[in-house]
Protein backbone atom coordinates (compact mmCIF):
# COMPACT_ATOMS: atom_id res chain seq x y z
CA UNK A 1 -4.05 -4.41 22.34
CA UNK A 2 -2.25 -1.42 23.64
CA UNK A 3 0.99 0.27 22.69
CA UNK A 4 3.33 2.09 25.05
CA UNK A 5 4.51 5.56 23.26
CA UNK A 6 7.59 7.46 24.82
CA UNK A 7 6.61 11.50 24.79
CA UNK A 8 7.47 14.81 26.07
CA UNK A 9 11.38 14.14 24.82
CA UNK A 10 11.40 10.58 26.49
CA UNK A 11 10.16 11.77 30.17
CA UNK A 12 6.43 10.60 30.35
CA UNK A 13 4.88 7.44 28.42
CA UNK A 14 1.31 7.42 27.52
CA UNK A 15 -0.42 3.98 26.81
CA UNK A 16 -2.24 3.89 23.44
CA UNK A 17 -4.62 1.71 21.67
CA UNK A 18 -2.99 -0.23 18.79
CA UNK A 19 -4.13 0.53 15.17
CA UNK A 20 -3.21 -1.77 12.56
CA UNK A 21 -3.22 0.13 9.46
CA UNK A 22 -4.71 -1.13 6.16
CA UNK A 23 -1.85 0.70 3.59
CA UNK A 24 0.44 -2.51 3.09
CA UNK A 25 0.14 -5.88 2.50
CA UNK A 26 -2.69 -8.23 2.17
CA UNK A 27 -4.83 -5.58 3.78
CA UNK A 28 -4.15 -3.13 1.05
CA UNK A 29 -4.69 -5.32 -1.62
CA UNK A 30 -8.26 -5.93 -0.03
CA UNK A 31 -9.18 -2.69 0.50
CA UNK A 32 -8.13 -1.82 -3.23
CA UNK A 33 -10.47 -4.38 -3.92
CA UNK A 34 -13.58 -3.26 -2.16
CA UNK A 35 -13.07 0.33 -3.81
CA UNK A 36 -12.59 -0.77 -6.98
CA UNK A 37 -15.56 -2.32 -6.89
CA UNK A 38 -17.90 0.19 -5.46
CA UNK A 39 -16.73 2.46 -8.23
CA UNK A 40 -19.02 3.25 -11.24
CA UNK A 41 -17.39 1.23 -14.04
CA UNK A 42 -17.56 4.34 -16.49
CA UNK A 43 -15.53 6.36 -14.03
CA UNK A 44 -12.31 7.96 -15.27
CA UNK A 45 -9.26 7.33 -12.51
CA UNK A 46 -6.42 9.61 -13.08
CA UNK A 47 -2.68 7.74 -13.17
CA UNK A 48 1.14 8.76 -13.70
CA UNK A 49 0.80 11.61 -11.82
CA UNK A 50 -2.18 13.39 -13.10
CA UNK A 51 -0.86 13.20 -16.49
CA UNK A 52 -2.27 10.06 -17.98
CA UNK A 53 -6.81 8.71 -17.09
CA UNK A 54 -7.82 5.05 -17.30
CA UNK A 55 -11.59 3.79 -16.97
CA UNK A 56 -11.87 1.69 -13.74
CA UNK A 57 -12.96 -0.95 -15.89
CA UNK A 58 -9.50 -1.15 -17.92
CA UNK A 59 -7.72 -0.90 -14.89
CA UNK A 60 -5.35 -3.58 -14.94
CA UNK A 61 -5.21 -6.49 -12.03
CA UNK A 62 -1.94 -7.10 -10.68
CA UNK A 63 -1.57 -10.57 -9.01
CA UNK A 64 0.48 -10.93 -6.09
CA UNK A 65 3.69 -11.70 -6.85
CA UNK A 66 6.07 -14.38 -5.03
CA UNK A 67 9.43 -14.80 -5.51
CA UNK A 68 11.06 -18.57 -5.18
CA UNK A 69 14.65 -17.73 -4.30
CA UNK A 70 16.69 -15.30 -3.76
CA UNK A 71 16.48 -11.97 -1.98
CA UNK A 72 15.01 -8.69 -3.55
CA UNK A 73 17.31 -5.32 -3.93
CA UNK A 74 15.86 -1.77 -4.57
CA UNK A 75 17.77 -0.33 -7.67
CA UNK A 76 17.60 3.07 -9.40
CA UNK A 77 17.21 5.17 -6.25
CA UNK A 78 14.29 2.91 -4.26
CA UNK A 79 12.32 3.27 -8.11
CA UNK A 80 13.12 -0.53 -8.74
CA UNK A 81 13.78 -3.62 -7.57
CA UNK A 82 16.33 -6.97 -8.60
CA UNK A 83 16.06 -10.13 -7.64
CA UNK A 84 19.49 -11.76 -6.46
């Protein structure tokens, strides 16, 4: 699948090959998977910004989450989120 990209300030358009990226989504969540996986269990992953370390085996698992109602808002300047 191919993508049409406007360039040189919108006079010339160059046909590209589509990539569908893997940082989103179902994909992510797979991909998090397979690494998690392939790490040692002993090894230390660092979190909060380089401040705090977890083992990979104490990281936690966080289901995917789906809402029943409603519509979800970003609060706190994009940090959290509200369900209305």
């Amino acid at each position: 699948m191919s993508t049409k990209l406007v360039i040189e300030r919108g006079t010339g358009i160059r046909e590209v090959e589509r990539v569908f990226t893997i940082w989103s989504g179902e994909a992510f969540l797979e991909y998090q998977k397979k690494k998690m996986f392939s790490l040692s269990p002993n090894m230390i992953i660092s979190t909060k910004r380089g401040t705090g370390s977890l083992k990979v085996v104490e990281y936690p698992y966080v289901p995917k989450k789906m809402h029943l109602g409603g519509f979800i808002i970003s609060t706190g300047r994009g940090t959290g989120t509200r369900l209305l």
